[in-house]
N, C-alpha and C. Protein backbone atom coordinates (compact mmCIF):
# COMPACT_ATOMS: atom_id res chain seq x y z
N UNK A 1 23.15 -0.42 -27.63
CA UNK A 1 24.38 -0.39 -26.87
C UNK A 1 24.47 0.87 -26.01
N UNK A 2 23.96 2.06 -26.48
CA UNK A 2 23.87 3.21 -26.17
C UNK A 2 22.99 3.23 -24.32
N UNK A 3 22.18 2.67 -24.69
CA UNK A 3 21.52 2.47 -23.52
C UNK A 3 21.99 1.63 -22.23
N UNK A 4 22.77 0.50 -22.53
CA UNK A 4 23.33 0.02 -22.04
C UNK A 4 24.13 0.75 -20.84
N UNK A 5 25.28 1.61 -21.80
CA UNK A 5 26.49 2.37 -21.07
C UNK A 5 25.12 3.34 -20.30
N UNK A 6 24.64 3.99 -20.69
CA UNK A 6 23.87 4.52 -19.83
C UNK A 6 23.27 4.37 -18.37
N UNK A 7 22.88 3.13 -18.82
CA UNK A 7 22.34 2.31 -17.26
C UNK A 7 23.20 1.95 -16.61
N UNK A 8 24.52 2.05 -16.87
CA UNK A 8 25.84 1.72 -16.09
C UNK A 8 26.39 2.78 -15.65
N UNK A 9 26.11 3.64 -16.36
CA UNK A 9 26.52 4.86 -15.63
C UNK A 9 25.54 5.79 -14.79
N UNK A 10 23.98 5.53 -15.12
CA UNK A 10 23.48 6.09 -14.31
C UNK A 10 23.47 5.46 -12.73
N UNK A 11 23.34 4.20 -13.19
CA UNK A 11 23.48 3.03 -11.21
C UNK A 11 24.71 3.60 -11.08
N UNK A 12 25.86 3.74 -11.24
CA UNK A 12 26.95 4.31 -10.24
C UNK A 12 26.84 5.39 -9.73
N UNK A 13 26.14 6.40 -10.06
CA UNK A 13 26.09 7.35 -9.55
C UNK A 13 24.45 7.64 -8.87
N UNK A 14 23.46 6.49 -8.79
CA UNK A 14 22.16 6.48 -8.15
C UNK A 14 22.83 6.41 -6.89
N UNK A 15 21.61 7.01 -5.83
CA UNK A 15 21.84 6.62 -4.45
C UNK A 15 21.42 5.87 -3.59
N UNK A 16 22.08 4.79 -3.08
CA UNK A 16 21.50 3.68 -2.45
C UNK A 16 20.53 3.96 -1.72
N UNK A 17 19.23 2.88 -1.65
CA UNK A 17 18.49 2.62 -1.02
C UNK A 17 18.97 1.91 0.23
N UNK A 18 18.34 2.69 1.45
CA UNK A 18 18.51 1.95 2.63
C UNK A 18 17.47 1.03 3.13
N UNK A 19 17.63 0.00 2.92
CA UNK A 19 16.05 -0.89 2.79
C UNK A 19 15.84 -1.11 4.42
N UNK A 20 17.21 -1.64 5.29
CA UNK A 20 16.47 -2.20 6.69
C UNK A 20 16.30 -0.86 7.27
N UNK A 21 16.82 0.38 7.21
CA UNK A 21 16.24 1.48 7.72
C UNK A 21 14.53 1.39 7.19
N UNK A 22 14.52 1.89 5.88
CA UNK A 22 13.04 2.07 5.56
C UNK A 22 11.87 0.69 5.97
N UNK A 23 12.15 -0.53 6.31
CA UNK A 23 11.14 -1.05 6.69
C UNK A 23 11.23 -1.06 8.34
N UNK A 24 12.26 -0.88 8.97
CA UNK A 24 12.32 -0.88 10.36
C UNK A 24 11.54 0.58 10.63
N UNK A 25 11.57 1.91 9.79
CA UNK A 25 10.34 2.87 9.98
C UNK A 25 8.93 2.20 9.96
N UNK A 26 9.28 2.12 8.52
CA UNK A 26 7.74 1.53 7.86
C UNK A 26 6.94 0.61 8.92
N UNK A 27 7.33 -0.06 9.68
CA UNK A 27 6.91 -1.48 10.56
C UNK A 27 7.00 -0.71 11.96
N UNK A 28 7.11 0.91 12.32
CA UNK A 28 6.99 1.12 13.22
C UNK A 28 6.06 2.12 12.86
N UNK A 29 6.14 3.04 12.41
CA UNK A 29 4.83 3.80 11.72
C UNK A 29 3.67 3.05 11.37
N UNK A 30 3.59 1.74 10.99
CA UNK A 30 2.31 1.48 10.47
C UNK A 30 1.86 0.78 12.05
N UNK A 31 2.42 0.27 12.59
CA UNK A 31 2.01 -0.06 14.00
C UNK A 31 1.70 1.41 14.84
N UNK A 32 2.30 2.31 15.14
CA UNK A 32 1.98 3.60 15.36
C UNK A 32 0.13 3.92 15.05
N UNK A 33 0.35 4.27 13.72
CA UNK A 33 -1.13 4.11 13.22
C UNK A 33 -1.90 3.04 13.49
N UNK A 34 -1.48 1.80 13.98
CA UNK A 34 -2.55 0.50 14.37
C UNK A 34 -2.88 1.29 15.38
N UNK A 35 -2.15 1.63 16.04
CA UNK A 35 -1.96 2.06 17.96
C UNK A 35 -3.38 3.52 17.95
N UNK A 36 -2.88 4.26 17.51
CA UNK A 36 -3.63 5.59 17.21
C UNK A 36 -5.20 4.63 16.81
N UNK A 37 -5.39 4.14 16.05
CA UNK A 37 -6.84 3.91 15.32
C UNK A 37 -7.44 2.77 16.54
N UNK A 38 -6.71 2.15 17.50
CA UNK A 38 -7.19 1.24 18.87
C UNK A 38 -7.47 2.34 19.61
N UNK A 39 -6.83 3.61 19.93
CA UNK A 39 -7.14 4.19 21.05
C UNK A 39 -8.29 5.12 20.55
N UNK A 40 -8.54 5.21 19.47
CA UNK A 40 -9.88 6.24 18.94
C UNK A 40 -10.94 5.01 19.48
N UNK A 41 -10.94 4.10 18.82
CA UNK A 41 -11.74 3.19 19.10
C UNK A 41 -12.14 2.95 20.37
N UNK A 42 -11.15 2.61 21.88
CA UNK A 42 -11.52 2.90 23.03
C UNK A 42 -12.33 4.27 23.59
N UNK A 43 -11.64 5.06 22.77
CA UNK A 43 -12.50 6.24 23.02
C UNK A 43 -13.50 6.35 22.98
N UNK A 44 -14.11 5.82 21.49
CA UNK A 44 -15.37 6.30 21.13
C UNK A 44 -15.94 5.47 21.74
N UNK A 45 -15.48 4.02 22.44
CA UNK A 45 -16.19 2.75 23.16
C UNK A 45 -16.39 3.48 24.70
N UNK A 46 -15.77 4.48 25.09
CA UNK A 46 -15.43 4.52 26.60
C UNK A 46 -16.31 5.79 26.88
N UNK A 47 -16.48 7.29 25.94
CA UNK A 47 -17.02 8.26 25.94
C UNK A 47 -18.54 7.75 25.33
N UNK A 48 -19.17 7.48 24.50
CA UNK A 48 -20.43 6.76 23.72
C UNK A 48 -21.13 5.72 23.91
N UNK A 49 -20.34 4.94 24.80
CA UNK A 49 -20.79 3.39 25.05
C UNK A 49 -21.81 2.78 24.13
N UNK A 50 -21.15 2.82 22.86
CA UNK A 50 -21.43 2.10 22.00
C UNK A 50 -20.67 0.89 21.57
N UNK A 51 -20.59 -0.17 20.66
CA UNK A 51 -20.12 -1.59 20.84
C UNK A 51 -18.78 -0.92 19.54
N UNK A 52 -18.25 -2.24 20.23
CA UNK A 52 -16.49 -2.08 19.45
C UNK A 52 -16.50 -2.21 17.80
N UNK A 53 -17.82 -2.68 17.19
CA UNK A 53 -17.73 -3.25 16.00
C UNK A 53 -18.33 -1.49 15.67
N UNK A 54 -18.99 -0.89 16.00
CA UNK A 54 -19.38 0.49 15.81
C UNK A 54 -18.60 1.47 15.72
N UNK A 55 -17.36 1.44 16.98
CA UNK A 55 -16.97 2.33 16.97
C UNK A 55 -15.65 2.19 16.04
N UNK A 56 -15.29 0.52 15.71
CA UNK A 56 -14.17 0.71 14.70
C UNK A 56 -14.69 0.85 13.28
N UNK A 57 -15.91 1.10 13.02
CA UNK A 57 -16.35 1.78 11.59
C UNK A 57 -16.20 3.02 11.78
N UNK A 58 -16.47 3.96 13.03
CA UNK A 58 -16.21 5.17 13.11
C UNK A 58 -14.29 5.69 13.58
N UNK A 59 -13.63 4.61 13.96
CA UNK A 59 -12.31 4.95 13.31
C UNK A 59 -11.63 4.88 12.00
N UNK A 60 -11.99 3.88 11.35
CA UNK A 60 -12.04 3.90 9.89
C UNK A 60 -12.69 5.40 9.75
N UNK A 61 -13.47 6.19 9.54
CA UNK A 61 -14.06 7.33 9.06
C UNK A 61 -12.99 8.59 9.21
N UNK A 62 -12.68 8.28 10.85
CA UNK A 62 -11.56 9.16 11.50
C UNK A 62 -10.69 9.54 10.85
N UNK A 63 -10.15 7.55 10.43
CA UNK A 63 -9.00 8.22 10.21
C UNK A 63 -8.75 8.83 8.30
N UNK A 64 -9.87 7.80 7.60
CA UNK A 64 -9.76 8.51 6.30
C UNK A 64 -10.15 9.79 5.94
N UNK A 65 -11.08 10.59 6.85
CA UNK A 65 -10.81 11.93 6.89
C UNK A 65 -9.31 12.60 7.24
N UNK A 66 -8.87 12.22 7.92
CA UNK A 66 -7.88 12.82 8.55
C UNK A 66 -6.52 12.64 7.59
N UNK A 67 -6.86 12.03 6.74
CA UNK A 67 -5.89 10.90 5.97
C UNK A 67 -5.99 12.22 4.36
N UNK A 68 -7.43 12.28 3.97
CA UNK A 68 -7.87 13.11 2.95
C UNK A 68 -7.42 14.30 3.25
N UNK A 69 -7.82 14.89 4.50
CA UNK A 69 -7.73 15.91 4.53
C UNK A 69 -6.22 16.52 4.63
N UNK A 70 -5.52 16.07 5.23
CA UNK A 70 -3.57 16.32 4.95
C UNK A 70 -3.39 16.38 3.75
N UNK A 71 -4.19 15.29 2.46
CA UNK A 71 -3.69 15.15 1.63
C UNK A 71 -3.95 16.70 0.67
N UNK A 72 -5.63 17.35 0.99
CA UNK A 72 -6.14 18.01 0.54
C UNK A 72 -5.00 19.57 0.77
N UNK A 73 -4.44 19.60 2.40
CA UNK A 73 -4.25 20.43 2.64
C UNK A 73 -2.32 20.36 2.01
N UNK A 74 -1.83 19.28 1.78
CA UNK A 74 -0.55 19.22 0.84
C UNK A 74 0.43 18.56 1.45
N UNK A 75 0.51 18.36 2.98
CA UNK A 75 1.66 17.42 3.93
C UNK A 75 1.78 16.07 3.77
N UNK A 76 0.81 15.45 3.10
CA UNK A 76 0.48 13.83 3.62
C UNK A 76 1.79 13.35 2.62
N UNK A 77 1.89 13.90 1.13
CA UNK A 77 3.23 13.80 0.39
C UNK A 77 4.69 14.12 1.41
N UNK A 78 4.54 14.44 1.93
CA UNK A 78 5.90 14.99 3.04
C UNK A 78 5.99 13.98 3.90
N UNK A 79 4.59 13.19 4.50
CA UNK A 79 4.78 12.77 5.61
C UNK A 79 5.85 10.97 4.74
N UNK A 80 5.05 10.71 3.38
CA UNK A 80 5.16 9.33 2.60
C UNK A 80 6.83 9.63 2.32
N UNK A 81 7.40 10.52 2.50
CA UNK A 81 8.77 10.56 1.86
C UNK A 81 9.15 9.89 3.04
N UNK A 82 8.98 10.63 3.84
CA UNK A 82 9.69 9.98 5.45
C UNK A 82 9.47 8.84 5.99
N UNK A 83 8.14 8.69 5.91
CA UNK A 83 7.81 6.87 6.73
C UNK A 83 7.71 6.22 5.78
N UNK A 84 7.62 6.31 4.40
CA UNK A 84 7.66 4.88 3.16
C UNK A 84 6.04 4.40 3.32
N UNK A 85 6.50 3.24 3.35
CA UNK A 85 4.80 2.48 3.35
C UNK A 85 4.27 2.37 4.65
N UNK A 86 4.80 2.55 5.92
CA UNK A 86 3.92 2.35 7.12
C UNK A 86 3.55 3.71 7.11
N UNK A 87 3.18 4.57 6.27
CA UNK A 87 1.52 5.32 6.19
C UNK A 87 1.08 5.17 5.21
N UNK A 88 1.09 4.32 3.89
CA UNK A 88 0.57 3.86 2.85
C UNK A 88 -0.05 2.66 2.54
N UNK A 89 -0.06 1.80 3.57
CA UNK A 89 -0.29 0.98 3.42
C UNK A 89 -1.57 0.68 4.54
N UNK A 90 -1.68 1.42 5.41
CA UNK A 90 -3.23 1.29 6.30
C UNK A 90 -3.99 2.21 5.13
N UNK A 91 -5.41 2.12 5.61
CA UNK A 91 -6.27 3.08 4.51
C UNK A 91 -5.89 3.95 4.74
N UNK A 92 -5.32 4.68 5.80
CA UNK A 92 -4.78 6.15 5.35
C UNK A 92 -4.41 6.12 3.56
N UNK A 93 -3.69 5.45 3.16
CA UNK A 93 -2.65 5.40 1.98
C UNK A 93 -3.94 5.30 1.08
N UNK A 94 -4.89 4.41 1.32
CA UNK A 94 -5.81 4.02 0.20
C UNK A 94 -6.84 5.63 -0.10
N UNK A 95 -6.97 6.85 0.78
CA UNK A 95 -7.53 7.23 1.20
C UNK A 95 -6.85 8.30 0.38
N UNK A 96 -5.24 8.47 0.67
CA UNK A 96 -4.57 9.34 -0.19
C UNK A 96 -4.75 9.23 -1.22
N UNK A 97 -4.74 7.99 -1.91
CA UNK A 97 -4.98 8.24 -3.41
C UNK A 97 -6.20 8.27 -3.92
N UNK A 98 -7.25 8.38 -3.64
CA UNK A 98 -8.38 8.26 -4.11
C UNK A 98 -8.65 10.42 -3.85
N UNK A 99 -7.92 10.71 -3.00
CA UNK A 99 -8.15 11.91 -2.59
C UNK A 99 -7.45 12.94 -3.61
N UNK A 100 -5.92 12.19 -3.99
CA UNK A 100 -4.92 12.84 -4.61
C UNK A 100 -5.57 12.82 -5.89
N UNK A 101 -6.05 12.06 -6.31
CA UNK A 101 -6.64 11.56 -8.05
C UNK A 101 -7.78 12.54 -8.38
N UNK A 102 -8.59 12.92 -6.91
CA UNK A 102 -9.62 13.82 -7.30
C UNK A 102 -9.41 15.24 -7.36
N UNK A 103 -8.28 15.74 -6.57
CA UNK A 103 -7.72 16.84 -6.27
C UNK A 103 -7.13 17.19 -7.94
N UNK A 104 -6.24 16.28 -8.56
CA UNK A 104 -5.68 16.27 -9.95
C UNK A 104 -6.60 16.31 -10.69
N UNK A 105 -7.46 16.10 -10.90
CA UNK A 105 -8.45 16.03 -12.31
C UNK A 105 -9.89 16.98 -11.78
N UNK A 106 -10.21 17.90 -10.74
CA UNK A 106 -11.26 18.20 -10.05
C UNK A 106 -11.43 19.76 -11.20
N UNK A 107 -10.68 20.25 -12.08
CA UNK A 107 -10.48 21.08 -13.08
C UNK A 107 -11.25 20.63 -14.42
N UNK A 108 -11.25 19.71 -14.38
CA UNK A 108 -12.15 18.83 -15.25
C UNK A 108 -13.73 18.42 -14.79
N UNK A 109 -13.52 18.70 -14.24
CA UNK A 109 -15.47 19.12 -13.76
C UNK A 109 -15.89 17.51 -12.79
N UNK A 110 -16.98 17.58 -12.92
CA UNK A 110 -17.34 16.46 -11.58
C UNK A 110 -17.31 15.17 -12.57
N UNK A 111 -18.10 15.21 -13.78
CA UNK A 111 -18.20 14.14 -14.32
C UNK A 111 -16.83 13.18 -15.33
N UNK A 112 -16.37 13.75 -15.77
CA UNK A 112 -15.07 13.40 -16.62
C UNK A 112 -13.60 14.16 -15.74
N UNK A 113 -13.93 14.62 -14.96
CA UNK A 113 -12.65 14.45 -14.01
C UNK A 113 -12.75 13.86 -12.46
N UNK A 114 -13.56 14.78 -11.62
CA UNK A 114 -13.21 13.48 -10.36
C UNK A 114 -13.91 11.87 -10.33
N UNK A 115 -14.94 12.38 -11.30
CA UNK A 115 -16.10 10.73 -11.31
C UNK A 115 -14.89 9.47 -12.12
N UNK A 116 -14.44 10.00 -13.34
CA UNK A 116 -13.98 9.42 -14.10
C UNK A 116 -12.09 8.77 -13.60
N UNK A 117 -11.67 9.70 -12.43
CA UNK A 117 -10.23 9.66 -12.02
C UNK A 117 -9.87 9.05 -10.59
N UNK A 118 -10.97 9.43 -10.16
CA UNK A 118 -11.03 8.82 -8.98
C UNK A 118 -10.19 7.75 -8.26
N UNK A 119 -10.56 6.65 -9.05
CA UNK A 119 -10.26 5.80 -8.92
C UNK A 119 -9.40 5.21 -9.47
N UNK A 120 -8.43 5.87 -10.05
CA UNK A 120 -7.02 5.55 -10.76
C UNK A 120 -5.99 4.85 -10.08
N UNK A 121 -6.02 5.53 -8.91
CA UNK A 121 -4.74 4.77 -8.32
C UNK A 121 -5.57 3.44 -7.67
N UNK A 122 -6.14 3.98 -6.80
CA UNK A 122 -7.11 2.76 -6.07
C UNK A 122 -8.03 1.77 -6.70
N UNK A 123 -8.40 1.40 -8.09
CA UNK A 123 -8.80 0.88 -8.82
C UNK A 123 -8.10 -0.55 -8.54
N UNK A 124 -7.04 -0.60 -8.68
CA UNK A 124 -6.15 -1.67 -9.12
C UNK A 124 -6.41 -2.34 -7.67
N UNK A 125 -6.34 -1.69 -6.23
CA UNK A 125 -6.25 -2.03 -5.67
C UNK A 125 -7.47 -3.22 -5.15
N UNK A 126 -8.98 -2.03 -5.63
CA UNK A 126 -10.13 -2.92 -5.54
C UNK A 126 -10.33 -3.85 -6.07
N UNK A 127 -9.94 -4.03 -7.77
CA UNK A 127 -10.39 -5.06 -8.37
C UNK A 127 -9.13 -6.55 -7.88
N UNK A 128 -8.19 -5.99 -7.81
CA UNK A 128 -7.16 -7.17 -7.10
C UNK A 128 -8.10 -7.52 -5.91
N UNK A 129 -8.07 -6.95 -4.94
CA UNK A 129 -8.94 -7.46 -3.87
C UNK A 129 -10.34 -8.35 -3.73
N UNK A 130 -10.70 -7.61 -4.60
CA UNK A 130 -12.05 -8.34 -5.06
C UNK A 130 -11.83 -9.58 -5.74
N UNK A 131 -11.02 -9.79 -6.58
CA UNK A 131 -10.59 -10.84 -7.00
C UNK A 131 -10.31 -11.96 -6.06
N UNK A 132 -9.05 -11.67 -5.70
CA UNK A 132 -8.71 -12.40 -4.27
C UNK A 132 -9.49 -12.94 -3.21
N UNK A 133 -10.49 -12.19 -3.51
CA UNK A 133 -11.42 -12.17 -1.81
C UNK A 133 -12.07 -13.48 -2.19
N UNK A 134 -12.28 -13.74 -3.42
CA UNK A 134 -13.38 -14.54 -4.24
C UNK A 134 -12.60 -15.86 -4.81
N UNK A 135 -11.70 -15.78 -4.92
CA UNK A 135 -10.29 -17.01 -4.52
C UNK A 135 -10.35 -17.87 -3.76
N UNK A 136 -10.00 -16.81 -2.56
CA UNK A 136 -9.70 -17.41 -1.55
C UNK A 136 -11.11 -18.15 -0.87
N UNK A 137 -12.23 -17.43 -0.97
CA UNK A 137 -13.57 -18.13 -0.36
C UNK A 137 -13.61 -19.58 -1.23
N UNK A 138 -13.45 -19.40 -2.63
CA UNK A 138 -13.67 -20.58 -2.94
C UNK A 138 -12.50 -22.04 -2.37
N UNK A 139 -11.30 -21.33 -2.25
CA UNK A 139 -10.74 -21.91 -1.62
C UNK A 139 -10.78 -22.90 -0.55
N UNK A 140 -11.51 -21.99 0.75
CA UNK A 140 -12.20 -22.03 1.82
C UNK A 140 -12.59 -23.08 1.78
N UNK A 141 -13.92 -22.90 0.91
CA UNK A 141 -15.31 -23.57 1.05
C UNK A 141 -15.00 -25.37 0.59
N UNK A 142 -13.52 -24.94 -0.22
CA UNK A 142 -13.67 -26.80 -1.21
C UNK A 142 -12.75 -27.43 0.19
N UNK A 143 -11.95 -26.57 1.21
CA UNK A 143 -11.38 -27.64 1.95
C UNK A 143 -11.88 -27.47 3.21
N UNK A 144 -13.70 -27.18 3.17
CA UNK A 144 -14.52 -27.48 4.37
C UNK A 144 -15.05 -26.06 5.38
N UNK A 145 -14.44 -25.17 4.77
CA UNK A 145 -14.49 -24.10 5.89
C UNK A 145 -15.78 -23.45 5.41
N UNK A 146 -16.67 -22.66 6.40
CA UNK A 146 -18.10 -21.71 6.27
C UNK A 146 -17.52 -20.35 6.10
């Protein structure tokens, strides 16, 4: 019962979430970042004249350095308070946590802390995916598709 009154009294005094603010950011920030990772890509297509499938492996690189390295240097937490998931949700986000997990456990030496932690947050993410990916092909394949 105790708990009860509790949770009734702590929601009255929580502070609302503003949800259509935070996805009307979120859905402009993560397009932002679509925008930014197209124009690296022209770049590296327009300065290198190398092919588009090349140079968007080398924006992927771009930007998960760039993504690690904020995280390494301590802002990228500052930036996630403010935009929500439209910077968590491109690999920037995947990039943070695999970065943040190694940064936390890197005291623990290479083998039983960053080898072993690594992949804590982003784990879940791979093996869901992987899962899925392997779903859905079979999916695919039984109603005709290559």
């Amino acid at each position: 019962m105790k708990n009860i009154k509790y949770e009734i009294i702590a929601n009255k005094y929580k502070p609302k979430e503003k949800k259509l603010k935070n996805i009307i950011v979120s859905f402009i920030v993560g397009g932002i970042i679509g925008l930014i990772g197209e124009a690296i890509i022209e770049l590296i297509c327009h300065y290198t004249k190398i092919s588009r499938i090349d140079a968007s492996t080398y924006m992927i690189i771009i930007l998960i350095f760039i993504a690690s390295l904020s995280t390494a240097l301590g802002f990228f937490d500052k930036l996630v308070t403010k935009f929500k998931c439209g910077i968590l949700i491109p690999i920037t986000g995947f990039a943070h946590s695999m970065t943040s997990s190694a940064l936390e456990y890197k005291n623990e030496g290479f083998i039983y802390g960053i080898g072993s932690n690594i992949f804590k947050l982003a784990g879940s993410v791979i093996l869901y995916g992987i899962v899925s990916a392997y779903f859905f092909s079979i999916i695919r394949y039984l109603l005709g598709g290559i």
